[in-house]
Protein backbone atom coordinates (compact mmCIF):
# COMPACT_ATOMS: atom_id res chain seq x y z
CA UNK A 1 -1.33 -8.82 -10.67
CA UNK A 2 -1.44 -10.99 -7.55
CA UNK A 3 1.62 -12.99 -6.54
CA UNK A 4 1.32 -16.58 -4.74
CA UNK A 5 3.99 -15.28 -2.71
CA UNK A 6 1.73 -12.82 -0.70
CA UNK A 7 -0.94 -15.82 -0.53
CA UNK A 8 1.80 -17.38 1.25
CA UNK A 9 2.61 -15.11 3.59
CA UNK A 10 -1.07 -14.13 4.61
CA UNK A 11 -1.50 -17.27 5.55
CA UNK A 12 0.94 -17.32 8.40
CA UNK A 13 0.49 -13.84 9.34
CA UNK A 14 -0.91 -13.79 12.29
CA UNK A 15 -1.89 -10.20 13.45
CA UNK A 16 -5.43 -8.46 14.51
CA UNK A 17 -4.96 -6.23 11.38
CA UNK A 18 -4.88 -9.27 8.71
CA UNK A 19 -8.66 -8.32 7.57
CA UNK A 20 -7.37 -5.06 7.39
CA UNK A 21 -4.44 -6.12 5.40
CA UNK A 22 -6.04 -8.73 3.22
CA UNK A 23 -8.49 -5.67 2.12
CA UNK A 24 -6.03 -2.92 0.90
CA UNK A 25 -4.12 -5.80 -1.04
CA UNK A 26 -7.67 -5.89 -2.40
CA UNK A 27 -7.61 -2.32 -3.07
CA UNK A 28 -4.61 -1.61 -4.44
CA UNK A 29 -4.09 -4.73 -6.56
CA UNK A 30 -7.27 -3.30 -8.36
CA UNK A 31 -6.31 0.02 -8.38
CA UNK A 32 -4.17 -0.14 -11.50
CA UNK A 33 -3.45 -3.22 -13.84
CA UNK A 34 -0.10 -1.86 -13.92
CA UNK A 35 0.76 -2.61 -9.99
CA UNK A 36 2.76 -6.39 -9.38
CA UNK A 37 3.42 -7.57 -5.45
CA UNK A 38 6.07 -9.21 -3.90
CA UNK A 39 7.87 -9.83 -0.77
CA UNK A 40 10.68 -7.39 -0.15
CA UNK A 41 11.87 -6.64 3.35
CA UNK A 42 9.77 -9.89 4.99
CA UNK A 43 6.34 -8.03 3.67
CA UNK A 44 4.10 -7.68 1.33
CA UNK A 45 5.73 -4.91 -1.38
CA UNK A 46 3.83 -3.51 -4.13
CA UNK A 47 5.66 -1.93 -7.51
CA UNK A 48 5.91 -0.36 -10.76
CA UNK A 49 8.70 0.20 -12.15
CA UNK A 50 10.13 0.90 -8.62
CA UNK A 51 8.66 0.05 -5.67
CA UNK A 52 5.34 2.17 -4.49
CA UNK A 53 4.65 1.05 -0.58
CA UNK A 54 5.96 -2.39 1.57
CA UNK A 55 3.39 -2.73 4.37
CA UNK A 56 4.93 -2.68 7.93
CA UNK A 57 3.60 -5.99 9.76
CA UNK A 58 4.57 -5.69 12.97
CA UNK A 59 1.52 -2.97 13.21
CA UNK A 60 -1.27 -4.03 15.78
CA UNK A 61 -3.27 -1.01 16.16
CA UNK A 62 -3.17 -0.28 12.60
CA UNK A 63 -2.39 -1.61 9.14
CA UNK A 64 0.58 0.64 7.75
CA UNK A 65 1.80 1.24 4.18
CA UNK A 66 4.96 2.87 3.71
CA UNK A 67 4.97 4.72 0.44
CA UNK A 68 8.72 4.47 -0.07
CA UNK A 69 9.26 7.69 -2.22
CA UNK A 70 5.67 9.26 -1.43
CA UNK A 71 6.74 12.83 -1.15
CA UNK A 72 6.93 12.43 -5.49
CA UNK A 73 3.00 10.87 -5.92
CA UNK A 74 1.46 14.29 -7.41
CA UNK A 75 -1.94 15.19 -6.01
CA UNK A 76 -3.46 16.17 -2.36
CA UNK A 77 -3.69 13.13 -0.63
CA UNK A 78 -4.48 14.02 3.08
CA UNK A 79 -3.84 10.67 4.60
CA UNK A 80 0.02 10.33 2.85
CA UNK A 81 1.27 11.14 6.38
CA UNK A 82 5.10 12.48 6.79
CA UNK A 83 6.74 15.69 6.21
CA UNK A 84 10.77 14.01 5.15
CA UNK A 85 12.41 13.68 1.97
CA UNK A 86 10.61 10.63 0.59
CA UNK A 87 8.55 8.42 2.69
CA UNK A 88 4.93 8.64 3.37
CA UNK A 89 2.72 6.64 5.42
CA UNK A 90 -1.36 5.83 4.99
CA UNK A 91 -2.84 4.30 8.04
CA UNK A 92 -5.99 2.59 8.12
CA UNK A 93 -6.88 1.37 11.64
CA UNK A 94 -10.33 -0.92 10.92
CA UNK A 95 -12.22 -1.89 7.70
CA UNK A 96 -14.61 0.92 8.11
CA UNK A 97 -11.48 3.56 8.47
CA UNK A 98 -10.39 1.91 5.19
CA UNK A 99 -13.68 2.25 3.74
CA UNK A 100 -13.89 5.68 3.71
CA UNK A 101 -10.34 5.85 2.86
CA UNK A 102 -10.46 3.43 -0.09
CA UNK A 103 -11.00 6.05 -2.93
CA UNK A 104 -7.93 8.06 -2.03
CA UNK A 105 -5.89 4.78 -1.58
CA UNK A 106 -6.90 3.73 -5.44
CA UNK A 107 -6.09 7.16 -6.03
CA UNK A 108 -2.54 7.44 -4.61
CA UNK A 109 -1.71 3.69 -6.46
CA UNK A 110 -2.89 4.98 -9.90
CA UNK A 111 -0.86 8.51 -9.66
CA UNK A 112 2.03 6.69 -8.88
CA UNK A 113 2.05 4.58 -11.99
CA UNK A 114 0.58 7.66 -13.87
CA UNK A 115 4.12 9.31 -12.59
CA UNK A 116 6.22 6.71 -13.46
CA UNK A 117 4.63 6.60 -16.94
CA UNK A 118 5.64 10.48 -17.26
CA UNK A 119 9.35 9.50 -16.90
């Protein structure tokens, strides 16, 4: 479900990767009904029941998503970059990089809630 809050906030983002951006919201909000948005941390954040991934804004040669417990999302997901504990990252670094990345992002957003529903 979108938020007016993130409507907000894309409007005074100002960064090369905002089309970028404005697409996985795109993505990701459609993934899964289940998904809300907010701002946590001064970004966009995107939960169920817990939070999933916060994008990291400050990125200008690529739009980042950190997947705060990622390490947990079940599945092989080649672009959930990271080897620690928890976090994982996806990078996308243009629209046509998240085009053929796009599936596996839905993917990643509906195993998550999947997961969570398991608990």
């Amino acid at each position: 479900m979108k938020n007016s809050e993130i409507d907000q906030w894309l409007d005074a983002y100002d960064n090369p990767m905002k089309p970028v951006v404005i697409a996985m919201r795109e993505i990701i909000t459609q993934a899964d009904p289940r998904v809300e948005e907010c701002i946590k941390w001064q970004a966009p954040t995107f939960t169920y029941k817990g939070n999933i991934a916060s994008f990291h804004p400050n990125s200008k040669k690529h739009a980042s998503l950190l997947f705060h417990k990622g390490a947990e999302i079940e599945g092989n997901f080649p672009n959930l970059q990271g080897d620690g504990k928890e976090a994982r990252t996806f990078k996308v670094s243009d629209l046509d990089d998240l085009a053929e990345k796009q599936d596996e992002l839905s993917l990643i957003i509906k195993s998550w809630c999947d997961l969570k529903d398991k608990i």
